[in-house]
Protein backbone atom coordinates (compact mmCIF):
# COMPACT_ATOMS: atom_id res chain seq x y z
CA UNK A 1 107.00 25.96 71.37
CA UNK A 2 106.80 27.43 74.87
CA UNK A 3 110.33 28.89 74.20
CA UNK A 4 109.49 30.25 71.56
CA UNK A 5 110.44 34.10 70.94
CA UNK A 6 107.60 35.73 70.09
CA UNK A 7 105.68 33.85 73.41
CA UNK A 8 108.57 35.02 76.03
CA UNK A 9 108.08 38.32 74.51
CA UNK A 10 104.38 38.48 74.63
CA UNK A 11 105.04 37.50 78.74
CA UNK A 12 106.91 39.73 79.02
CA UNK A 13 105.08 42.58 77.49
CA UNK A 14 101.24 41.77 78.17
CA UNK A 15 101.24 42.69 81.91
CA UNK A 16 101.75 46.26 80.81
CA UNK A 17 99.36 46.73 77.96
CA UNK A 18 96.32 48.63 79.05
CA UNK A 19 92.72 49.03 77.63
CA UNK A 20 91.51 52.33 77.33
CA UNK A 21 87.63 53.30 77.51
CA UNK A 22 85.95 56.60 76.69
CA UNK A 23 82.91 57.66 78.27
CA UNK A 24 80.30 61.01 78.15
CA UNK A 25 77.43 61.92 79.88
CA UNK A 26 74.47 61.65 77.98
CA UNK A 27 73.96 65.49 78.23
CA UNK A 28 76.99 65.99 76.91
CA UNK A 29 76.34 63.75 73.99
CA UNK A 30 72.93 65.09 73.16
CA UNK A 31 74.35 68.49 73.16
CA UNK A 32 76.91 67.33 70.31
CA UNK A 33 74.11 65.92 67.88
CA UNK A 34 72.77 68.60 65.40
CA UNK A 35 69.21 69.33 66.03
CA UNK A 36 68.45 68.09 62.05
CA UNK A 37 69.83 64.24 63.05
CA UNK A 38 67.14 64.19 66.38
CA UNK A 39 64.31 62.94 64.45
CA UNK A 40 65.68 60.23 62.98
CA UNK A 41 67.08 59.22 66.53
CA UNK A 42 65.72 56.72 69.09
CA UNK A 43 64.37 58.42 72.07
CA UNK A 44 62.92 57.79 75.46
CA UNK A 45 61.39 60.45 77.73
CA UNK A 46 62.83 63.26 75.09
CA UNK A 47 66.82 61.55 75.28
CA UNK A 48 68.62 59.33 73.52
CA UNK A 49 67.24 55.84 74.47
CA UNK A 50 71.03 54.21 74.59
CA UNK A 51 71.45 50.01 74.94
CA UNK A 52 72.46 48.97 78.92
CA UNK A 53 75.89 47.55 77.52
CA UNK A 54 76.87 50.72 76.67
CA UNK A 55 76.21 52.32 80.31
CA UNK A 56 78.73 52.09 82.76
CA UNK A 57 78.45 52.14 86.42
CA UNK A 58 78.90 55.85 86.80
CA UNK A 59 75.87 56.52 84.84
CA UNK A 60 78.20 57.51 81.25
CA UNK A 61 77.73 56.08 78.04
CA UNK A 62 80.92 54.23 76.58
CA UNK A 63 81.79 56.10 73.15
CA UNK A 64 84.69 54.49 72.20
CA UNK A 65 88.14 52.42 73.21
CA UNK A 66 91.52 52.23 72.92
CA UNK A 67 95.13 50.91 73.76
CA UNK A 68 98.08 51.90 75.66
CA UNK A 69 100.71 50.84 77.91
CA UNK A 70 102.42 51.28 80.71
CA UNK A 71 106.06 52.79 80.98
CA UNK A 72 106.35 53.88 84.45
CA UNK A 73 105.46 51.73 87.49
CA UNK A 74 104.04 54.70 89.17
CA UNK A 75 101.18 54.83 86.59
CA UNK A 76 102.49 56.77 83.51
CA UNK A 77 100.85 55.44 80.87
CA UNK A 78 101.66 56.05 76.58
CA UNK A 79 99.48 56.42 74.20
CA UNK A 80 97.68 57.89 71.11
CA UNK A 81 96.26 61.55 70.83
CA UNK A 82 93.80 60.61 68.68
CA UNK A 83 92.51 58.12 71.24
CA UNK A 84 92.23 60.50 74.51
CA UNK A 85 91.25 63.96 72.14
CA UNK A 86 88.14 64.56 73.56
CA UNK A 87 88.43 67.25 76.21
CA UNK A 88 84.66 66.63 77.54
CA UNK A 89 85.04 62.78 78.16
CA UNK A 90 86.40 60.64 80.76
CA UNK A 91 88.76 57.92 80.00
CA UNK A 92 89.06 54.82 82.20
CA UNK A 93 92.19 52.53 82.18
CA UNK A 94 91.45 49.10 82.47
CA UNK A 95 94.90 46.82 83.23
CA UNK A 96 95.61 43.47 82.09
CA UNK A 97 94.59 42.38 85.30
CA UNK A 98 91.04 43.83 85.07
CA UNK A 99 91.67 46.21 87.27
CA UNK A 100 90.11 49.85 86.50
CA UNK A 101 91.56 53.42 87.27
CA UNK A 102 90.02 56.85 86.07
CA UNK A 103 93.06 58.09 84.33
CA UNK A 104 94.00 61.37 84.34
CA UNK A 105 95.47 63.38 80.91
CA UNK A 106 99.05 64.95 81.77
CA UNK A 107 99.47 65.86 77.79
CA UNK A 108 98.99 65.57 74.94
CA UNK A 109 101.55 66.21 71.83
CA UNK A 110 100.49 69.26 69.74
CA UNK A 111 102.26 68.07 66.68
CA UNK A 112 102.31 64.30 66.61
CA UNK A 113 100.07 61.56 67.76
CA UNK A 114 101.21 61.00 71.20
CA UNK A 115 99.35 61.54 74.75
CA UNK A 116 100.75 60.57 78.36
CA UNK A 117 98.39 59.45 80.69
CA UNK A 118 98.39 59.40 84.83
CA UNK A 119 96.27 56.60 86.91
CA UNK A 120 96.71 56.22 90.47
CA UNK A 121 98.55 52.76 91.19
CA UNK A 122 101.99 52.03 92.48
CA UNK A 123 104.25 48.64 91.77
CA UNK A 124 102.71 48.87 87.57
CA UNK A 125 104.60 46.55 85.24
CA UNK A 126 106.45 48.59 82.30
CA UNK A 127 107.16 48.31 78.90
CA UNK A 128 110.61 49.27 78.20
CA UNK A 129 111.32 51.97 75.59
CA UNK A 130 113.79 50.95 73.03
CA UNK A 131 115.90 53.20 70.08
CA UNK A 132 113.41 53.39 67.24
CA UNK A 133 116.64 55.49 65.27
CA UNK A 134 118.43 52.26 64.35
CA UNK A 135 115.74 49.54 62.88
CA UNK A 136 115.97 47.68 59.99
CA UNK A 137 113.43 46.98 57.59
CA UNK A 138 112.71 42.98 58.02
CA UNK A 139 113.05 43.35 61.65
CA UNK A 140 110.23 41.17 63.89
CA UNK A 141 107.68 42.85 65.57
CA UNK A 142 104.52 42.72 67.33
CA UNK A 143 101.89 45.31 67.92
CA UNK A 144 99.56 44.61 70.74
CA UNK A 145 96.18 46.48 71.69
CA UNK A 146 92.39 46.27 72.38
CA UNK A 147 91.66 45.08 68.73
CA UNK A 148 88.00 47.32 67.43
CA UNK A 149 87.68 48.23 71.05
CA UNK A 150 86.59 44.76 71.85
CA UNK A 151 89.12 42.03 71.76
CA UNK A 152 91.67 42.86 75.03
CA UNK A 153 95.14 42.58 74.33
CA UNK A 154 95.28 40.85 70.70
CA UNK A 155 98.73 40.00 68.98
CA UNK A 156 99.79 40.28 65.55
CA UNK A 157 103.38 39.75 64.46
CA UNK A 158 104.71 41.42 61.22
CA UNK A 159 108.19 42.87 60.26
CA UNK A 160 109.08 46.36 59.86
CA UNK A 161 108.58 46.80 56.26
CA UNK A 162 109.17 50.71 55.48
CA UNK A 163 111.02 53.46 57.57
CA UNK A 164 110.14 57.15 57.94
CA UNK A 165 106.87 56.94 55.72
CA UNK A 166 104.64 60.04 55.32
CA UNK A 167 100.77 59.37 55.09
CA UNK A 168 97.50 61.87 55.35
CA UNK A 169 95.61 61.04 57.98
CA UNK A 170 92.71 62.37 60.66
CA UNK A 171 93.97 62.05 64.02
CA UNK A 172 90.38 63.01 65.42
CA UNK A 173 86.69 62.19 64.25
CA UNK A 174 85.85 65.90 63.22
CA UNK A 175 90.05 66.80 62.77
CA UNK A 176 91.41 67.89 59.40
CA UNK A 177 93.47 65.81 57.76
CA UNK A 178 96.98 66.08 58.60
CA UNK A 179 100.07 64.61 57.22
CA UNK A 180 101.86 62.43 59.68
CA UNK A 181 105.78 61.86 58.76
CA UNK A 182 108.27 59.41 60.27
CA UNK A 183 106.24 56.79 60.54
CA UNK A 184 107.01 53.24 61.10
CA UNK A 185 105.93 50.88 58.64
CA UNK A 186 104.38 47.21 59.13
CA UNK A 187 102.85 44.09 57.95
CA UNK A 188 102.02 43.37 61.62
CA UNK A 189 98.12 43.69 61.74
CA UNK A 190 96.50 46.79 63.06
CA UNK A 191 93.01 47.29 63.42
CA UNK A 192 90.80 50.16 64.76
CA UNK A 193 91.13 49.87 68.51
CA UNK A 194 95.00 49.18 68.67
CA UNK A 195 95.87 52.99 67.89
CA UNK A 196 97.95 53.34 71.15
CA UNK A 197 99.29 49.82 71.86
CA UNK A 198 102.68 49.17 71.91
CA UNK A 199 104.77 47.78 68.80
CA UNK A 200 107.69 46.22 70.27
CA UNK A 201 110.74 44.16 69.25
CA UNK A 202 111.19 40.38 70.38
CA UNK A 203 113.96 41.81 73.27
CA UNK A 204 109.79 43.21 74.71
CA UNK A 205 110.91 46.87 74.00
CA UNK A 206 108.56 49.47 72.49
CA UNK A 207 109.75 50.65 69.03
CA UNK A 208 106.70 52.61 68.10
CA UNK A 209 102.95 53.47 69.65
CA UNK A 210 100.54 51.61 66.88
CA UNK A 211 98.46 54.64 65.04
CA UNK A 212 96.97 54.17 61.82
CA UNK A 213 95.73 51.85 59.02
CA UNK A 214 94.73 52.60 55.21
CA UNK A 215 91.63 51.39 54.86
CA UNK A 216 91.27 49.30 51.62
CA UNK A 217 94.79 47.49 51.93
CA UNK A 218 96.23 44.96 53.34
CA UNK A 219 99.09 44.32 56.06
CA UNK A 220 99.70 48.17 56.06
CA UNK A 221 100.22 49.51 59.05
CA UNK A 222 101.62 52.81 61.16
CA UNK A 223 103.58 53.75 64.20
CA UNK A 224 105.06 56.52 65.69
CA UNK A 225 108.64 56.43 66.41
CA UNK A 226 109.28 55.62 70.39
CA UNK A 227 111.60 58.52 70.08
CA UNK A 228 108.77 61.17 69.95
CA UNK A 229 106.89 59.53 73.60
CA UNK A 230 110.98 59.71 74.98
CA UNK A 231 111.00 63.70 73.98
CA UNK A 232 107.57 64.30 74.90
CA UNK A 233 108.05 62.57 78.26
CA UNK A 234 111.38 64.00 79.13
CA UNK A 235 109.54 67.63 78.18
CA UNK A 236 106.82 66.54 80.96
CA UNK A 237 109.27 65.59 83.58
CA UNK A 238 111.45 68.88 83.12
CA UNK A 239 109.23 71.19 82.32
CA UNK A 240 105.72 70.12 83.28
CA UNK A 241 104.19 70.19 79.71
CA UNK A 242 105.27 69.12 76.00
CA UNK A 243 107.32 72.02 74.86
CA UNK A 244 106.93 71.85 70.69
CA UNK A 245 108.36 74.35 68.83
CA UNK A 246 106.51 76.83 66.70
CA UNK A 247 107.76 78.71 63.32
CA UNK A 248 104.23 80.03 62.62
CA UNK A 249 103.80 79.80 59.05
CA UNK A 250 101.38 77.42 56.31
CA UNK A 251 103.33 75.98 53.43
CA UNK A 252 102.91 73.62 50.84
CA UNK A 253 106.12 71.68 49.80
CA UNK A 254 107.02 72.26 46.18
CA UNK A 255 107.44 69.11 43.47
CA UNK A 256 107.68 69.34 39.72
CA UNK A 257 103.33 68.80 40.02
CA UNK A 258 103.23 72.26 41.66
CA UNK A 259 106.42 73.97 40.01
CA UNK A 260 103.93 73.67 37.19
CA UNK A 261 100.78 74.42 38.15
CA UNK A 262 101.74 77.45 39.85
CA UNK A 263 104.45 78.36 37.37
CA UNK A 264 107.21 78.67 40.01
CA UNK A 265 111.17 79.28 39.65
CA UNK A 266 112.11 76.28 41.04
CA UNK A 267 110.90 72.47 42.11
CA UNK A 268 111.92 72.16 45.42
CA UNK A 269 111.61 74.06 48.98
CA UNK A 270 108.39 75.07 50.86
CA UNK A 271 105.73 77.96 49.18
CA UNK A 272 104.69 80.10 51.97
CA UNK A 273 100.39 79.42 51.33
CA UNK A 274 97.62 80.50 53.74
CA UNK A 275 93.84 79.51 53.22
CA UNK A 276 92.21 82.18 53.68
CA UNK A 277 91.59 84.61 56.36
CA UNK A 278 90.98 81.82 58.89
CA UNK A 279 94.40 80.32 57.88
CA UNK A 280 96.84 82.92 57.20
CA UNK A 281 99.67 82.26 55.71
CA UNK A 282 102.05 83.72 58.60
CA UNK A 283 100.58 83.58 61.92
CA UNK A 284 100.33 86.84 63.22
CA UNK A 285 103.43 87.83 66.16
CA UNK A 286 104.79 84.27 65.20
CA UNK A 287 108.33 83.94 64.78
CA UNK A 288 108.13 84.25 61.09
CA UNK A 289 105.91 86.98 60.85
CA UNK A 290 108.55 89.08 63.29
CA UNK A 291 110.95 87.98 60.76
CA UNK A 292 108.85 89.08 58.06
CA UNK A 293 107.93 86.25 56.07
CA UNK A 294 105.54 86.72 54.04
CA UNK A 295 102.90 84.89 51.86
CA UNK A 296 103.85 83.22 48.76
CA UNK A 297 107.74 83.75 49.86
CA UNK A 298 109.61 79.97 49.09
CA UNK A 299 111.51 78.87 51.47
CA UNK A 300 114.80 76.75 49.92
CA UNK A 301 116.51 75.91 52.28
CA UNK A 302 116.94 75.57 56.39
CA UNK A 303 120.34 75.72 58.11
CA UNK A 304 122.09 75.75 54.64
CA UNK A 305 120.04 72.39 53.78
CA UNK A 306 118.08 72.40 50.64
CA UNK A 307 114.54 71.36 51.85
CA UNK A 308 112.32 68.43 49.61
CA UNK A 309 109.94 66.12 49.75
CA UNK A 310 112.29 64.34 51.74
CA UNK A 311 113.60 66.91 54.01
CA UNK A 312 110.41 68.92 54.82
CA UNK A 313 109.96 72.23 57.51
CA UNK A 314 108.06 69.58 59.74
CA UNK A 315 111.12 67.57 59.41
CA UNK A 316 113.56 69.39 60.27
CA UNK A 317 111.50 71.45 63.41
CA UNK A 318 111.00 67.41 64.94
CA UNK A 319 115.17 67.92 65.00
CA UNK A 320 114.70 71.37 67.08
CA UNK A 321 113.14 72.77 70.15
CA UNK A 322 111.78 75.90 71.47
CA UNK A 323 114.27 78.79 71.37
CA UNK A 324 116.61 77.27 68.99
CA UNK A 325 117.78 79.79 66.03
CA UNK A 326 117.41 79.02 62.43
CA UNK A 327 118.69 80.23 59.39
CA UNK A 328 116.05 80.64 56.53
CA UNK A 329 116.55 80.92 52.55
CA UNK A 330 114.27 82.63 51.23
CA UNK A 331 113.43 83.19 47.73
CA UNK A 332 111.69 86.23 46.56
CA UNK A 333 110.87 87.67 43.06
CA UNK A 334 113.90 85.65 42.35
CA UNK A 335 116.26 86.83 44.82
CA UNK A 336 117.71 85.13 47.79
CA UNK A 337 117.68 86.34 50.94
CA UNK A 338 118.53 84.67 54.60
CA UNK A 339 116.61 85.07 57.75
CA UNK A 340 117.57 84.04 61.00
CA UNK A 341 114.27 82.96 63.41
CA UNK A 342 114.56 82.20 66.68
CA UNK A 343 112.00 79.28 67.64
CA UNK A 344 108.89 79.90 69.77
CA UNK A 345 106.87 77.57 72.06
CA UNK A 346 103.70 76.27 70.52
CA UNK A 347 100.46 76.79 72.85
């Protein structure tokens, strides 16, 4: 049993999974907390009367956990966006040894779910990153994390059981919803708590950063593609910051639903929809606006590929990066037109 694959990969990965805890001040905290919610609040001395477990030696109150893991023996450490979003809190990395380091954030992805974390250590063990292009559905895995914030470094094994899957999802307590593509399916179990733990293969190499669950079902569970953190952390080294690029436009992509509703020339391609004037349409001095794009414009086709369902704008921009020229069909009052955009750098 001791040779077992799934325990020599659990060695050899466990060293270099990390706990990750979030912590405020409790200023900070009662500044968040609308002033209709204080009454029905437990106070002391006119603040928030907050249980001793939940203080931690520095005084801040512990609002939440995490995974990650380490890729980089000099402290570089992966792991969700979702997890480290808070701008006002501190986050504390807490190794498989027990050992803690205030971590600092280096970046965070603007588009998908990834963050890269700094802590101060030297020596680190690393999880290796492997070639999430070329799985196969049945595959073995296991995802590893801090299980609901309070079980360190739990295990579940699973297959991969779906490939480039699209869900809706929040990737932030008061975040819209936002649709995350090229996902990683599995069956492996992943609870609130693991979002950025490693899911790796039985050779110990991370696949995918564990992200999301749907609620109300069973053995369904999300990762993002290893290949994002390897663009996002090559960006870093090169060029001090993700670079993402930006078209600078809101669309909604077309189906035979919408063709309908909205009585539109064709089912396929992206319609060019804003949401009000807090949402335009076209960002304004975007590279589509300068290429005059405009609002309820559909967009057929990128690069002489028909776009769909399957083959969305947000698809095909994960492909590109910033300053790389496109090639836009457009269709308007039913004629075509093609506009060439060069890519801008998303801030």
């Amino acid at each position: 049993m001791a040779n077992s694959p799934f325990i020599q990969t659990i060695k050899k990965v466990m060293p270099a999974v990390v706990s990750i805890t979030i912590s405020k001040s409790l200023e900070e905290i009662e500044k968040e907390i609308p002033p209709e919610l204080w009454n029905f609040l437990p106070f002391e001395h006119h603040h928030l009367d907050v249980p001793e477990e939940m203080i931690d030696p520095s005084g801040k109150v512990k609002i939440g956990g995490g995974s990650g893991f380490i890729v980089n023996s000099n402290g570089i450490v992966l792991t969700n966006k979702h997890v480290i979003i808070d701008p006002k809190a501190e986050y504390t990395v807490i190794t498989d040894d027990d050992r803690k380091f205030n971590a600092k954030v280096l970046a965070r992805d603007p588009i998908d779910d990834v963050a890269i974390l700094k802590i101060e250590a030297k020596n680190l063990p690393i999880v290796k990153l492997g070639d999430s292009g070329n799985l196969a559905l049945g595959e073995e895995v296991l995802a590893i994390g801090n299980a609901l914030g309070m079980f360190k470094n739990t295990v579940s094994s699973g297959i991969i059981s779906g490939l480039a899957r699209s869900i809706r999802a929040a990737t932030g307590p008061q975040l819209p919803m936002q649709e995350l593509r090229g996902l990683i399916q599995t069956d492996a179990a992943i609870n609130p708590g693991n979002s950025g733990g490693p899911l790796v293969n039985l050779a110990g190499e991370a696949i995918g950063i564990n992200t999301a669950i749907v609620f109300g079902a069973q053995n369904l569970g999300f990762a993002i593609p290893i290949s994002y953190a390897k663009r996002d952390l090559e960006d870093l080294e090169q060029h001090g910051r993700i670079r993402r690029p930006l078209l600078g436009l809101r669309y909604v992509t077309i189906d035979e639903n919408l063709k309908a509703k909205m009585k539109l020339p064709v089912d396929y391609g992206a319609l060019v929809l804003g949401q009000g004037q807090t949402a335009p349409a076209v960002i304004p001095h975007s590279p589509a606006d300068k290429a005059g794009i405009k609002e309820k414009d559909i967009i057929i086709g990128i690069d002489g590929k028909q776009l769909s369902a399957k083959n969305t704008i947000q698809d095909v921009l994960e492909q590109k990066e910033v300053n790389d020229i496109l090639v836009l069909t457009i269709l308007r009052n039913d004629e075509k037109t093609d506009k060439k955009i060069t890519l801008a750098e998303r801030k």
